[in-house]
C-alpha atoms as a PDB file:
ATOM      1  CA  UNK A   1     113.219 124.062  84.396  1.00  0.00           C
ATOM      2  CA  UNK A   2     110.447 122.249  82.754  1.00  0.00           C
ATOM      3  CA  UNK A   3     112.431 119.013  83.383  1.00  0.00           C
ATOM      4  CA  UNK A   4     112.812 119.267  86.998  1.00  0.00           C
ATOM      5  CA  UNK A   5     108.928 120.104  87.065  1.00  0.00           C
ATOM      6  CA  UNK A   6     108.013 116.843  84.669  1.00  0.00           C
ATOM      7  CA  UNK A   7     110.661 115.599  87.664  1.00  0.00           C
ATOM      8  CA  UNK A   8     108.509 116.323  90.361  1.00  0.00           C
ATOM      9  CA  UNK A   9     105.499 115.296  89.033  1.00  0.00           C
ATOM     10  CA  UNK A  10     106.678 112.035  88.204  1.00  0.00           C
ATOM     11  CA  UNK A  11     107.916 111.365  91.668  1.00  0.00           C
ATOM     12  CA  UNK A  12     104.530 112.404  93.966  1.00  0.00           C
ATOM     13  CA  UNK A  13     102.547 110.323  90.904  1.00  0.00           C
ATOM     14  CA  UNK A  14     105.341 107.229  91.792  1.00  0.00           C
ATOM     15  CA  UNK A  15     104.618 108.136  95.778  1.00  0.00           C
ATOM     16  CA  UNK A  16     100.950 108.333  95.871  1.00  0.00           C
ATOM     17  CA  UNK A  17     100.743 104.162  93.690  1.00  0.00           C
ATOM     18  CA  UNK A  18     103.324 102.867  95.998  1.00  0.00           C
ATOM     19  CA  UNK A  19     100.868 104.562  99.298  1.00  0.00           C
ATOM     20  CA  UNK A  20      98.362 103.125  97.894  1.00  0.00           C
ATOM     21  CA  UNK A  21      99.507  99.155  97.686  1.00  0.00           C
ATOM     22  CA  UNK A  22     101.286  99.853 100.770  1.00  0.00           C
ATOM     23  CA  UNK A  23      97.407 100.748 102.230  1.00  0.00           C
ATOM     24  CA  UNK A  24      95.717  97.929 100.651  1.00  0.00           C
ATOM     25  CA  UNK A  25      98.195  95.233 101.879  1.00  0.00           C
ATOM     26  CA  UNK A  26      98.627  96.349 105.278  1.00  0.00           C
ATOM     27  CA  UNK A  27      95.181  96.875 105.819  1.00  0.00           C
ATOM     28  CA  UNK A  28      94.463  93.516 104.357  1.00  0.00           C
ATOM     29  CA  UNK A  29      96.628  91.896 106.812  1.00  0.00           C
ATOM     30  CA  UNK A  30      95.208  93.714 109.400  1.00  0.00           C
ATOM     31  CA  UNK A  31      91.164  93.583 108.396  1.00  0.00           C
ATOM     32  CA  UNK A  32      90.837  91.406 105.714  1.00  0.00           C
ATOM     33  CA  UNK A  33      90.687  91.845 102.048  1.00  0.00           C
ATOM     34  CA  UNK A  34      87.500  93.694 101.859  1.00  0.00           C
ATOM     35  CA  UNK A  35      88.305  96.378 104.204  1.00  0.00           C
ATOM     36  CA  UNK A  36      91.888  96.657 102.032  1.00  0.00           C
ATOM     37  CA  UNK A  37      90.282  97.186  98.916  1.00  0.00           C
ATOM     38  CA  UNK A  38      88.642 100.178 100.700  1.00  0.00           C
ATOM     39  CA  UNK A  39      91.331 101.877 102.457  1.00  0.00           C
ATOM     40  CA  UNK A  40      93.081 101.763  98.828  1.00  0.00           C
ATOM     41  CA  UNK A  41      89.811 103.300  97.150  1.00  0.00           C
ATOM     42  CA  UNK A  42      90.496 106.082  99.836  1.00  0.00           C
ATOM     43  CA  UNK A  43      93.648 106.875  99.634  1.00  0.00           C
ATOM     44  CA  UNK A  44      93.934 106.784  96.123  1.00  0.00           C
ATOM     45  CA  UNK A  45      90.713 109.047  95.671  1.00  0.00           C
ATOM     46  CA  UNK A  46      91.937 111.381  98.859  1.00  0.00           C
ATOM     47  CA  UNK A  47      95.072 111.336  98.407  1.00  0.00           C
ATOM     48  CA  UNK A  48      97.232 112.639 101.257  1.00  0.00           C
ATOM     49  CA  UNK A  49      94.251 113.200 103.644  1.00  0.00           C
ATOM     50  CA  UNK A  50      93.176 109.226 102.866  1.00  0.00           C
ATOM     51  CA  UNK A  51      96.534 108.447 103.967  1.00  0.00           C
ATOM     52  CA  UNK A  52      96.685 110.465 106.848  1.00  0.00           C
ATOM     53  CA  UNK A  53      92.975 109.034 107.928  1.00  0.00           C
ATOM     54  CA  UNK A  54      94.485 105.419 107.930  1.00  0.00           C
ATOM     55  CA  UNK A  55      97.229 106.072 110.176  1.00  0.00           C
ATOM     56  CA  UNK A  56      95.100 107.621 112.564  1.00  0.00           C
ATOM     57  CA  UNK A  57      92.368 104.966 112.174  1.00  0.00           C
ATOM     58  CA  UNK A  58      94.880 101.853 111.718  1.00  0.00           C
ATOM     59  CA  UNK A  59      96.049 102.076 115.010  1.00  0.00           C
ATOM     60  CA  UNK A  60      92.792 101.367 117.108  1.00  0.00           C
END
């Protein structure tokens, strides 16, 4: 049981890195390096909601 919990956690932690360099270089290629760095600071300090912010805001 502890295993598949140590599991888990591994997995969102693995999720969450790979969100955020898929953040930073698509909003790099979209907005520039600057604005990249950003969106990565946000997702990576939000979490989830950060992520969910830059789809919505990605799209304009």
């Amino acid at each position: 049981m502890e295993s598949l919990i140590f599991i888990a956690i591994f997995l969102i932690w693995i999720l969450s890195i790979v969100a955020v360099f898929w953040v930073y270089s698509d909003a790099k290629d979209k907005q520039g390096t600057n604005l990249g760095c950003l969106w990565a600071l946000v997702v990576f300090a939000a979490g989830p909601i950060g992520l969910i912010a830059y789809l919505i805001v990605r799209n304009k």
